[in-house]
Structures are given as structure tokens and as C-alpha cells.
C-alpha atoms as a PDB file:
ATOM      1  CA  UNK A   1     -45.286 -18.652 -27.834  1.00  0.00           C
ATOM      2  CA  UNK A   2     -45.976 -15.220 -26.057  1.00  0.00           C
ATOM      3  CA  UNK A   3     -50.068 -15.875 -27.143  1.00  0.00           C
ATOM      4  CA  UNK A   4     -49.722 -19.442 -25.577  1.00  0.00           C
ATOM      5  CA  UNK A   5     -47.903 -18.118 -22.292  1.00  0.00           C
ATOM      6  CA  UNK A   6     -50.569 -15.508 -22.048  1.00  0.00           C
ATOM      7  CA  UNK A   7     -53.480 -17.444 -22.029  1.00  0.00           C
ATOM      8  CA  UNK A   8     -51.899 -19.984 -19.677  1.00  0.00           C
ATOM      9  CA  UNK A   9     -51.497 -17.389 -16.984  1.00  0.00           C
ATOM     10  CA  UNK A  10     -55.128 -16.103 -18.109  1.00  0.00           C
ATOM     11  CA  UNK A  11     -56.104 -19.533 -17.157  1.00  0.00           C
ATOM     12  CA  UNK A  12     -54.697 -19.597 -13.902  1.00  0.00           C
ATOM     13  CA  UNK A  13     -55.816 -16.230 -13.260  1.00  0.00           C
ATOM     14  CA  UNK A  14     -59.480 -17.304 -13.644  1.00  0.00           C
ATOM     15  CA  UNK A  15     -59.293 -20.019 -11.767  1.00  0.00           C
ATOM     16  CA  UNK A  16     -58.266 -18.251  -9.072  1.00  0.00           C
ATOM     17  CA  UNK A  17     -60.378 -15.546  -9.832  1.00  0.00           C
ATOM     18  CA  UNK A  18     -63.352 -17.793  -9.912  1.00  0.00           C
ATOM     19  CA  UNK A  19     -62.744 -19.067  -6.730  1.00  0.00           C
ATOM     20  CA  UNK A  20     -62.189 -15.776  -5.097  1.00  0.00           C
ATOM     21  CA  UNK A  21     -65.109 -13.742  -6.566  1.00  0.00           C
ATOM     22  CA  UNK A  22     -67.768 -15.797  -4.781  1.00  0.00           C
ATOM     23  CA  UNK A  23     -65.926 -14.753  -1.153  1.00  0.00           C
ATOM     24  CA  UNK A  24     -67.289 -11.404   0.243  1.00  0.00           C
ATOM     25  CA  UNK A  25     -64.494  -8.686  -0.638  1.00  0.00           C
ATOM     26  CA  UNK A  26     -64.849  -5.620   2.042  1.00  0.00           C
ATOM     27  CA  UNK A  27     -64.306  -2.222   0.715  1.00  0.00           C
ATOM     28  CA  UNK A  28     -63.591   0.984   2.208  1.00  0.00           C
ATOM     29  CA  UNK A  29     -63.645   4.689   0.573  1.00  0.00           C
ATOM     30  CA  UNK A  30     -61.471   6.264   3.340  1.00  0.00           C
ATOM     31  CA  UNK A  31     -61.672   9.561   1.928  1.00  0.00           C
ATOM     32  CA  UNK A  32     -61.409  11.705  -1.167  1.00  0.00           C
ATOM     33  CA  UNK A  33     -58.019  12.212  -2.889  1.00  0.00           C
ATOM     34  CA  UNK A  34     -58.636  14.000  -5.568  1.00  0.00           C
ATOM     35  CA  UNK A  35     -62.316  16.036  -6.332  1.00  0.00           C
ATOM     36  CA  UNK A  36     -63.312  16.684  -9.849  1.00  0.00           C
ATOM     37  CA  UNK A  37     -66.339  17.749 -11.465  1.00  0.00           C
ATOM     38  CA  UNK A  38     -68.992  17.422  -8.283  1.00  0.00           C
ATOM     39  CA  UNK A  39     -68.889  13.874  -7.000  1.00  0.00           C
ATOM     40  CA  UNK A  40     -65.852  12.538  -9.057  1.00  0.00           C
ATOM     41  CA  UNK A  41     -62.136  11.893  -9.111  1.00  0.00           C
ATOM     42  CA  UNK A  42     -60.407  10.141  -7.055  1.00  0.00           C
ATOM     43  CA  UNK A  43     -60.785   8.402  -3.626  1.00  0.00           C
ATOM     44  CA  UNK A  44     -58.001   6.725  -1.004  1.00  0.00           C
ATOM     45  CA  UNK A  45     -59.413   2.925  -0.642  1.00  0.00           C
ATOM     46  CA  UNK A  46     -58.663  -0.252   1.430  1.00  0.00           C
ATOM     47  CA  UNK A  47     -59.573  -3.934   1.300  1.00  0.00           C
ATOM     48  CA  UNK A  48     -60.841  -6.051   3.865  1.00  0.00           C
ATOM     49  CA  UNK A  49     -60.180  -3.568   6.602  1.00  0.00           C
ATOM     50  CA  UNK A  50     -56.430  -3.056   6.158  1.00  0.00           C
ATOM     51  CA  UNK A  51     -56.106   0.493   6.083  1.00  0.00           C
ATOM     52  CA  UNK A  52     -52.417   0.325   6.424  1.00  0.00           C
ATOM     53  CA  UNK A  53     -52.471  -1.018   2.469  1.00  0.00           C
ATOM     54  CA  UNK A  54     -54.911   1.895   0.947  1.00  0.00           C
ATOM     55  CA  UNK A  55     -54.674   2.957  -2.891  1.00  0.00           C
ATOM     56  CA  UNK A  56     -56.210   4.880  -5.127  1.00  0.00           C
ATOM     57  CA  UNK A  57     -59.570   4.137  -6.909  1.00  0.00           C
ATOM     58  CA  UNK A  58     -61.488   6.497  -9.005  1.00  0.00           C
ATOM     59  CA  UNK A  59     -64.948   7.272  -9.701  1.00  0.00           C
ATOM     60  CA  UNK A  60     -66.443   5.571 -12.907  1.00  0.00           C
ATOM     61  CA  UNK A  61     -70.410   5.845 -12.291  1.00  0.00           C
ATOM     62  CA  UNK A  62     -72.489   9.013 -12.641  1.00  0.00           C
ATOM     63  CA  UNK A  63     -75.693   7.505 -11.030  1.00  0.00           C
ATOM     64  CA  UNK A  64     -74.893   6.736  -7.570  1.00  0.00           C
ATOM     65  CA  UNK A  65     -72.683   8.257  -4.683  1.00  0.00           C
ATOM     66  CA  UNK A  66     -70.407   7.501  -1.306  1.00  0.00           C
ATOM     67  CA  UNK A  67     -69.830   8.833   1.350  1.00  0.00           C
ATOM     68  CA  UNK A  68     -66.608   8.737   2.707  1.00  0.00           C
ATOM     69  CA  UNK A  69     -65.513   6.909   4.835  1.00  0.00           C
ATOM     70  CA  UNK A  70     -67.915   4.232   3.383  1.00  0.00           C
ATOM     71  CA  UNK A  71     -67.649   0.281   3.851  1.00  0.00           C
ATOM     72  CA  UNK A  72     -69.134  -1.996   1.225  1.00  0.00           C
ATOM     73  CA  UNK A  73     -68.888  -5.770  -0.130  1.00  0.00           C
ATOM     74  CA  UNK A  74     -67.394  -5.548  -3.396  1.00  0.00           C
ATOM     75  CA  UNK A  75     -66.614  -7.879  -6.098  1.00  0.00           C
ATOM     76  CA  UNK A  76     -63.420  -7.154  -7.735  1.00  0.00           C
ATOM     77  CA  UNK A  77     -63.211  -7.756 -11.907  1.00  0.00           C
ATOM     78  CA  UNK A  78     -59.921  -7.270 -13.477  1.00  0.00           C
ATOM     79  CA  UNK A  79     -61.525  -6.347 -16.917  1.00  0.00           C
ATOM     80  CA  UNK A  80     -59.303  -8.119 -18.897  1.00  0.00           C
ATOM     81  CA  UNK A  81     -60.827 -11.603 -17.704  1.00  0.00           C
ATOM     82  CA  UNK A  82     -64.333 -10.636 -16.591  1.00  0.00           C
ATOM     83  CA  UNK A  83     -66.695  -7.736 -16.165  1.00  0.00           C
ATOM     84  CA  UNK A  84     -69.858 -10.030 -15.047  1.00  0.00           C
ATOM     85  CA  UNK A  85     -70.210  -8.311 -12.017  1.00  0.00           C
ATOM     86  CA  UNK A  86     -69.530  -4.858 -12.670  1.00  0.00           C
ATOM     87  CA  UNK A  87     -72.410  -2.332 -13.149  1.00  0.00           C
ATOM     88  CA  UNK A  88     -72.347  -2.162 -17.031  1.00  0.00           C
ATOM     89  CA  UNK A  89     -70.347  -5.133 -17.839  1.00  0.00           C
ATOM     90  CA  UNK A  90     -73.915  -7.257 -19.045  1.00  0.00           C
ATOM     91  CA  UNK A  91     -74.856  -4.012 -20.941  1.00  0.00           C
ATOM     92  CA  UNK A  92     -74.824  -4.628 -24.884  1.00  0.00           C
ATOM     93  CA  UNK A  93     -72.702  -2.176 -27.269  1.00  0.00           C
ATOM     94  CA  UNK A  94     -75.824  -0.887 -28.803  1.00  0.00           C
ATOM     95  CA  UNK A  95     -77.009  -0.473 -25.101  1.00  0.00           C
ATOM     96  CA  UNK A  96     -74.840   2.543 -23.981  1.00  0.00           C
ATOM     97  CA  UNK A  97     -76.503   6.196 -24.687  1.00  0.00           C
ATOM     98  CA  UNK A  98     -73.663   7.267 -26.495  1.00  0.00           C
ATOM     99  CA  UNK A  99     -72.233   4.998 -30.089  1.00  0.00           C
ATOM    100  CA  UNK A 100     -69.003   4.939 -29.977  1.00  0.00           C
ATOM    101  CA  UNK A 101     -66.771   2.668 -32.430  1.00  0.00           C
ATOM    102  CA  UNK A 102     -63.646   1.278 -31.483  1.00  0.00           C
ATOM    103  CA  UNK A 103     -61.029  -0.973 -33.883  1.00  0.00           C
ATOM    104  CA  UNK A 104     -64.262  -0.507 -36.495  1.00  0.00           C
ATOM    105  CA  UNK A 105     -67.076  -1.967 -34.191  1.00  0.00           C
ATOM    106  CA  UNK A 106     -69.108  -0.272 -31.380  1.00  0.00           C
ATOM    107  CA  UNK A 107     -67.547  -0.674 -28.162  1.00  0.00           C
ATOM    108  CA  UNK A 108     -68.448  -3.437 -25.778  1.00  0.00           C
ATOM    109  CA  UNK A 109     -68.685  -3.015 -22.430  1.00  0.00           C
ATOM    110  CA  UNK A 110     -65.172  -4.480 -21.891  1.00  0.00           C
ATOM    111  CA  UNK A 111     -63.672  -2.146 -24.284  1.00  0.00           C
ATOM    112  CA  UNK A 112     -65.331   0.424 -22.281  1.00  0.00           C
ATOM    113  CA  UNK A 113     -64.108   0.111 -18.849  1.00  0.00           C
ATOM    114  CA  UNK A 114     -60.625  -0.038 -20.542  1.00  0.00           C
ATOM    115  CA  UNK A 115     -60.472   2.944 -21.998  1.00  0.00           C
ATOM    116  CA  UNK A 116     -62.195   4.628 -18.768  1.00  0.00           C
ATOM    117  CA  UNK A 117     -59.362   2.950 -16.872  1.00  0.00           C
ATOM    118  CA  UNK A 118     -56.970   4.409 -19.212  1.00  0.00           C
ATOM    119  CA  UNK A 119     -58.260   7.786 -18.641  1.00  0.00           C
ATOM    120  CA  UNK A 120     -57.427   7.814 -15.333  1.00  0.00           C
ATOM    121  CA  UNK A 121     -54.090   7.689 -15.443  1.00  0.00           C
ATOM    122  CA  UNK A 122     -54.271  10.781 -17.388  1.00  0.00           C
ATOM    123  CA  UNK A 123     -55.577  13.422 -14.365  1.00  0.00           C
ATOM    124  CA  UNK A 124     -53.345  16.090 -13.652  1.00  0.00           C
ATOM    125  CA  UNK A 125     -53.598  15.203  -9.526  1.00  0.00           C
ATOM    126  CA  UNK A 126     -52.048  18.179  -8.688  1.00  0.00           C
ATOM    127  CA  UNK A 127     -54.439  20.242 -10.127  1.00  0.00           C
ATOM    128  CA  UNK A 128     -58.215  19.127  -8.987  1.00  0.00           C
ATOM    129  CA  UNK A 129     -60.439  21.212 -11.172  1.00  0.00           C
ATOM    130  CA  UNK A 130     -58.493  21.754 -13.857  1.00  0.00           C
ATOM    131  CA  UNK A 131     -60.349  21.840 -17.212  1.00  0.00           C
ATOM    132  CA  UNK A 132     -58.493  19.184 -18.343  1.00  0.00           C
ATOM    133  CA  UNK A 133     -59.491  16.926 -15.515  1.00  0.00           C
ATOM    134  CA  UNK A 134     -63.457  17.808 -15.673  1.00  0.00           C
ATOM    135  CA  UNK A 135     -63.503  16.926 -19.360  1.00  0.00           C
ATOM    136  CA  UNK A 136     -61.630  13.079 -18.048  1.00  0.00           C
ATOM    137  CA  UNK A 137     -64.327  12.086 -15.761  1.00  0.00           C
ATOM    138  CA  UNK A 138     -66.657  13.669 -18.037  1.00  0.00           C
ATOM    139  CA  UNK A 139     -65.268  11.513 -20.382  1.00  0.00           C
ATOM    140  CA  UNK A 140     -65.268   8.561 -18.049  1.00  0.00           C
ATOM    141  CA  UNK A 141     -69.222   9.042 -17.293  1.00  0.00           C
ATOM    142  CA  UNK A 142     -70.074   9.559 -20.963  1.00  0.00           C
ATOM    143  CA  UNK A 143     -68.290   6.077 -21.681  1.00  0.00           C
ATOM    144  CA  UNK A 144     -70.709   4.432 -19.563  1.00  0.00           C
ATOM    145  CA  UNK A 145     -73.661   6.253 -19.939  1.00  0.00           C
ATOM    146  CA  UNK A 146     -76.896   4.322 -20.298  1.00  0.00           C
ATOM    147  CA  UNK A 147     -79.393   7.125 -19.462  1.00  0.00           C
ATOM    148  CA  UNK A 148     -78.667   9.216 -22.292  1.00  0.00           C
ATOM    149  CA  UNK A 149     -77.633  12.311 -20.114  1.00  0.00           C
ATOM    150  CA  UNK A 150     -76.287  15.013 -21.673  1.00  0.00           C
ATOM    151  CA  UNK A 151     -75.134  16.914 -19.240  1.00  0.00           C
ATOM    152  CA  UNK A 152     -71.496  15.565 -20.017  1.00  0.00           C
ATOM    153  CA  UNK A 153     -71.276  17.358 -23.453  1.00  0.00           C
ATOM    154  CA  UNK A 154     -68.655  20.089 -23.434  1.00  0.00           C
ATOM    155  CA  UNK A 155     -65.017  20.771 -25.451  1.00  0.00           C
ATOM    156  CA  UNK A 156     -62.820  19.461 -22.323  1.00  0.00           C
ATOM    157  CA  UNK A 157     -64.921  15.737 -22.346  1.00  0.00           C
ATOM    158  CA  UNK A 158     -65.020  15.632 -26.263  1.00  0.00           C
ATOM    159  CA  UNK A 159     -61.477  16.095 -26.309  1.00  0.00           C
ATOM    160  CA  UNK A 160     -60.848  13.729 -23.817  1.00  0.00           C
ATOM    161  CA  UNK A 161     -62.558  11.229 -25.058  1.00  0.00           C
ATOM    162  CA  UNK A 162     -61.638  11.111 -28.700  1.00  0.00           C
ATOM    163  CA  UNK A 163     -58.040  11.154 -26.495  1.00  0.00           C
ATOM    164  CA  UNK A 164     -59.177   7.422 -25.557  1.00  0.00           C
ATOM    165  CA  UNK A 165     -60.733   5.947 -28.674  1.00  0.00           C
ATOM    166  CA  UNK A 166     -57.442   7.280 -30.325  1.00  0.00           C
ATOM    167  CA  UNK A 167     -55.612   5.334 -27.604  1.00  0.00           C
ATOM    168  CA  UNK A 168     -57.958   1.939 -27.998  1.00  0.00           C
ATOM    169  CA  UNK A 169     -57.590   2.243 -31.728  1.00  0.00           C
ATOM    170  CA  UNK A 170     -53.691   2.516 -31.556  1.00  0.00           C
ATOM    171  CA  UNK A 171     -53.391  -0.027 -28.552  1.00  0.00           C
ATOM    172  CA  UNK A 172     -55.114  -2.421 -30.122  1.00  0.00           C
ATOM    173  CA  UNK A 173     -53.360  -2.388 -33.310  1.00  0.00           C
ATOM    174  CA  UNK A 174     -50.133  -2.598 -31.307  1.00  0.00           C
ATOM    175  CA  UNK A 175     -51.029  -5.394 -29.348  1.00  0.00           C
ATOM    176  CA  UNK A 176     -50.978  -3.760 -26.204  1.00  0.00           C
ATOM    177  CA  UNK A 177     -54.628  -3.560 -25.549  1.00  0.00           C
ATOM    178  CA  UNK A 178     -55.379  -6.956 -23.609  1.00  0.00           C
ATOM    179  CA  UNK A 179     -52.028  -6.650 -21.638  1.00  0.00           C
ATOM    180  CA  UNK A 180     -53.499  -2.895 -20.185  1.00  0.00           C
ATOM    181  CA  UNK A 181     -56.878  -4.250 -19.591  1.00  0.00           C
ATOM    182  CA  UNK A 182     -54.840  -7.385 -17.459  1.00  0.00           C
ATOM    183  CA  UNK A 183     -54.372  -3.775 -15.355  1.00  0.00           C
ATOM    184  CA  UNK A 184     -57.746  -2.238 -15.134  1.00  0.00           C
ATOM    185  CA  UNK A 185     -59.943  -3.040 -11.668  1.00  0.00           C
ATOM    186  CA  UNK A 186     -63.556  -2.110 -11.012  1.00  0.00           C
ATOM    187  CA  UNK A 187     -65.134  -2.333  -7.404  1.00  0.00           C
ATOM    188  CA  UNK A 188     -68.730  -2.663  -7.563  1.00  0.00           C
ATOM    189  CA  UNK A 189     -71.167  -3.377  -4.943  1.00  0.00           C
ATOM    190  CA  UNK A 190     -72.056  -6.890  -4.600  1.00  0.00           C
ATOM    191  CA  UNK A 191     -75.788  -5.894  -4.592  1.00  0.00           C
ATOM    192  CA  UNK A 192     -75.948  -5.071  -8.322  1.00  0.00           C
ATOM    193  CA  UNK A 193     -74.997  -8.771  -9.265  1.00  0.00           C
ATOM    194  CA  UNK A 194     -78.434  -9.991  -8.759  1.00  0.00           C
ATOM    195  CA  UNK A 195     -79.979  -7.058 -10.664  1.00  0.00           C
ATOM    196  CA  UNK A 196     -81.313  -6.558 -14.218  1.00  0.00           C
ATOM    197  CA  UNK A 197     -81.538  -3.286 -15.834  1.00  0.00           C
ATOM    198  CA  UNK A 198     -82.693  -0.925 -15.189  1.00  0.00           C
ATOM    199  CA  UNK A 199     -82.236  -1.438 -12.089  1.00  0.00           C
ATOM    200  CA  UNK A 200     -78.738  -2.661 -12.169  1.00  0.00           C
ATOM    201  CA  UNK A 201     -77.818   0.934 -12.725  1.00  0.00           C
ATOM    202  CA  UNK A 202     -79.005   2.663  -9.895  1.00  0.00           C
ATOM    203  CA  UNK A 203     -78.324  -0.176  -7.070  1.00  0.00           C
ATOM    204  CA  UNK A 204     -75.421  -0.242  -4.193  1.00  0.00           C
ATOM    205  CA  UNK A 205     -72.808   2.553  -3.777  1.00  0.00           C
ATOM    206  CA  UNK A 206     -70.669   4.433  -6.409  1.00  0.00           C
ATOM    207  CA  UNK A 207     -68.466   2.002  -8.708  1.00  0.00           C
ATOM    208  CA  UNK A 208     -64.358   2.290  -8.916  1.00  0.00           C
ATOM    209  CA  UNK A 209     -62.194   1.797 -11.174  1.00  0.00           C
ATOM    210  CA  UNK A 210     -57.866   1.809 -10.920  1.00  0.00           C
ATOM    211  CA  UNK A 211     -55.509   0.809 -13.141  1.00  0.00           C
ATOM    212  CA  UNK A 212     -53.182  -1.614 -10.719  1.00  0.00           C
ATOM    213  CA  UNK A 213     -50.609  -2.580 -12.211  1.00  0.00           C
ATOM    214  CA  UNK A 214     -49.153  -6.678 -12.106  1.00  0.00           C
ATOM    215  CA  UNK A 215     -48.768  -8.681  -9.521  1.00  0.00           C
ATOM    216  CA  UNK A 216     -50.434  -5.955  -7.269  1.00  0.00           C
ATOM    217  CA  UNK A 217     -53.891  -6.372  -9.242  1.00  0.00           C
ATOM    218  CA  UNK A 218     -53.997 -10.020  -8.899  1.00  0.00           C
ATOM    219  CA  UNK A 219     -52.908  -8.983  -4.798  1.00  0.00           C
ATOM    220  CA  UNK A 220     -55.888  -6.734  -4.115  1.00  0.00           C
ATOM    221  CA  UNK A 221     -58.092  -8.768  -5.910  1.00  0.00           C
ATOM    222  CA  UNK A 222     -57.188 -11.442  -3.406  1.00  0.00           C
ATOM    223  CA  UNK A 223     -55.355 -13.984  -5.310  1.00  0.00           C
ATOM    224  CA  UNK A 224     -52.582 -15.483  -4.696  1.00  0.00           C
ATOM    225  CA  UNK A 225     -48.886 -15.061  -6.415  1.00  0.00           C
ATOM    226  CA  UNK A 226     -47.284 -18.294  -5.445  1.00  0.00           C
ATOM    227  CA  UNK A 227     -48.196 -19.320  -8.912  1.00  0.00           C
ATOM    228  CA  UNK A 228     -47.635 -16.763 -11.339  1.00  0.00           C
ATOM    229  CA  UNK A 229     -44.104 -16.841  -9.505  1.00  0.00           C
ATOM    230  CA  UNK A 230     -43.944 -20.465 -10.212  1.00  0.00           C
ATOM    231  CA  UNK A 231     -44.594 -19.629 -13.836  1.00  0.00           C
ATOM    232  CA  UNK A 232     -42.215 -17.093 -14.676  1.00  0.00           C
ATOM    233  CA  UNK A 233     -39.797 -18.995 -12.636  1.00  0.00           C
ATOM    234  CA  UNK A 234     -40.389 -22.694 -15.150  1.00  0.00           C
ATOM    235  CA  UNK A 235     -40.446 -19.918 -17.956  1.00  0.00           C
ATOM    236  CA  UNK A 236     -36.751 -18.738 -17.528  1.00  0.00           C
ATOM    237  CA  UNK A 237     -35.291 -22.001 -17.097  1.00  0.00           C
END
């Protein structure tokens, strides 16, 4: 039953999700939170102009840069339906610089962006250039690396990413894999949807990622919860 309820509220989800991602999404990088290795970490964010609702978003793409405070069209994929639209999401497994196998297979894209998501809620935000927290978005930029840069090789982001496959590996085995990447957001500028690679890469402003947790994600990703209320509500009768 617990498969069945899932994918009914996965179903719902992209419905609404469909009919959302088409609408321009505004996005705002108020200001950096949290600076890590050069032009990483973490940034304070807002959608759509309401600055009095701004979270957390962190840096998951080596190639480009903002500028805070920034303001871009986004489109918002919660990874665990979609990652069309996000800056690696059409790239193949065999297609990222760096082979890495997760649950016995190299990683898709998907899998990717899940276990970069999961890193970030590993930082140490009190302490901004800590080792620990250069070898994380190390980590995070070696997961979805496409140019085959090696500047990201050192003990701290080899660490800290066998620290995620370990996590994948054990997540998915637990069943808990699909039900974190429900969680995971990435903001990417609506300007790379129409590109092909390489291009794709380098086009629009840096991409985001946060780990949001339900209902908020479904919230800043601009769909309604009237439904999923309805749902659990039918479900506990």
C-alpha cells in the first residue's frame, strides 16, 4: 500500500508540477550565507520577489557564477520527479568526467543531484572554510563534472564524496532514497532549457540546489497543498 500511496501523490505532484514549470519562476540570490572554496557554499534566496520568505540554496555548478543580489527566471525540479530542466539532468551516466557507480550501476544524473543535495546538509555552517566544508562542495562539483577538471582532487573531496556514494548505496537499500530525493530542489536558469551540450553547461547564472523538506518543497516550487492535504486527510479516515 505505502508504494501505491506514493506514486499517487507522485502523480499529483506532476501534474501540478507540469503545469507550474511552464510559468516563469523569479529568483533572487540576496546574498551569500555561507562562502566555501572561492565561489561556493551557500546563498540566502527568494522567489518571485518575496524577500520576506528567503531560504537557503547552495551552489551546485562549477562553470558559471552570481552575483549577489542577482534576479533570474528559474525553473524549479524537485529531483525526485524531474531533472529535465536542470543543467545536467539530460547528461548520460557515461557523460559525467568522473565514473562513479552507485547501487552497482554508474550514476545517472538523477542519482547525482541527490547525493549533491545530500551533501549539503552536511556543511559545518558555522565554520566557512573549514577543510571539511571545501572537500563538500568539492565533492558537490566533482559529482557534476562534465569538463573533466581536476582541480577538485584532494583528501577533504575524496572523503567527502565516498561519504555520499556510501550514503546512496545504504539509502537505497533501505528504501529511503526516493523519499530524500522527494526533498532535493535545483534552480536553474530558464535559458539552459533550450540548450544542447556543450553549451548547456556554460549558459545562464550559477545553478542551486536545497534540500526543502515536505510540504515546503512542493510551496516554493509553487504548487499548491490543498491537495496533498486532501490526501492525507481521505488516508486517515
Amino acid at each position: 500500500m505505502k508504494s501505491i500511496h506514493r506514486c499517487a501523490v507522485l502523480g499529483l505532484l506532476w501534474l501540478a508540477f507540469s503545469v507550474v514549470a511552464s510559468a516563469t519562476t523569479s529568483f533572487t540570490i540576496e546574498s551569500y550565507n555561507f562562502s566555501t572554496a572561492g565561489d561556493g557554499g551557500g546563498f540566502l534566496a527568494y522567489l518571485n520577489g518575496d524577500s520576506a520568505d528567503s531560504f537557503e540554496v547552495f551552489c551546485a555548478d562549477y562553470l558559471n557564477t552570481v552575483s549577489p543580489p542577482e534576479t533570474f527566471d528559474v525553473n524549479i525540479d524537485i529531483v525526485g520527479i524531474t531533472v529535465a530542466d536542470t543543467r545536467y539532468g539530460t547528461t548520460s551516466p557515461s557523460g559525467f568526467s568522473d565514473p562513479i557507480t552507485v547501487n552497482g550501476s554508474l550514476a545517472t544524473a538523477e542519482e547525482r543531484y541527490v547525493m549533491a543535495g545530500w551533501l549539503t546538509t552536511q556543511y559545518n555552517l558555522s565554520g566557512d572554510n573549514s577543510n571539511m566544508n571545501m572537500g563538500i562542495q568539492d565533492a558537490i562539483w566533482t559529482l557534476l563534472n562534465t569538463g573533466n577538471y581536476t582541480q577538485f582532487s584532494n583528501s577533504y573531496e575524496s572523503a567527502e564524496l565516498a561519504a555520499a556514494i556510501a550514503w546512496a548505496n545504504a539509502a537505497i537499500a533501505d528504501g529511503t532514497f526516493n523519499s530524500f530525493a522527494d526533498e532535493v530542489e535545483v534552480f536553474s536558469s530558464t535559458d539552459i532549457s533550450g540548450a544542447s551540450t556543450p553549451g548547456r553547461y556554460t549558459t545562464g547564472a550559477q545553478e542551486m540546489i536545497a534540500v526543502i523538506p515536505e510540504p515546503m518543497t512542493l510551496a516554493l516550487a509553487g504548487i499548491g497543498l490543498l491537495s496533498i492535504g486532501l490526501f492525507r486527510r481521505r488516508k486517515k479516515i
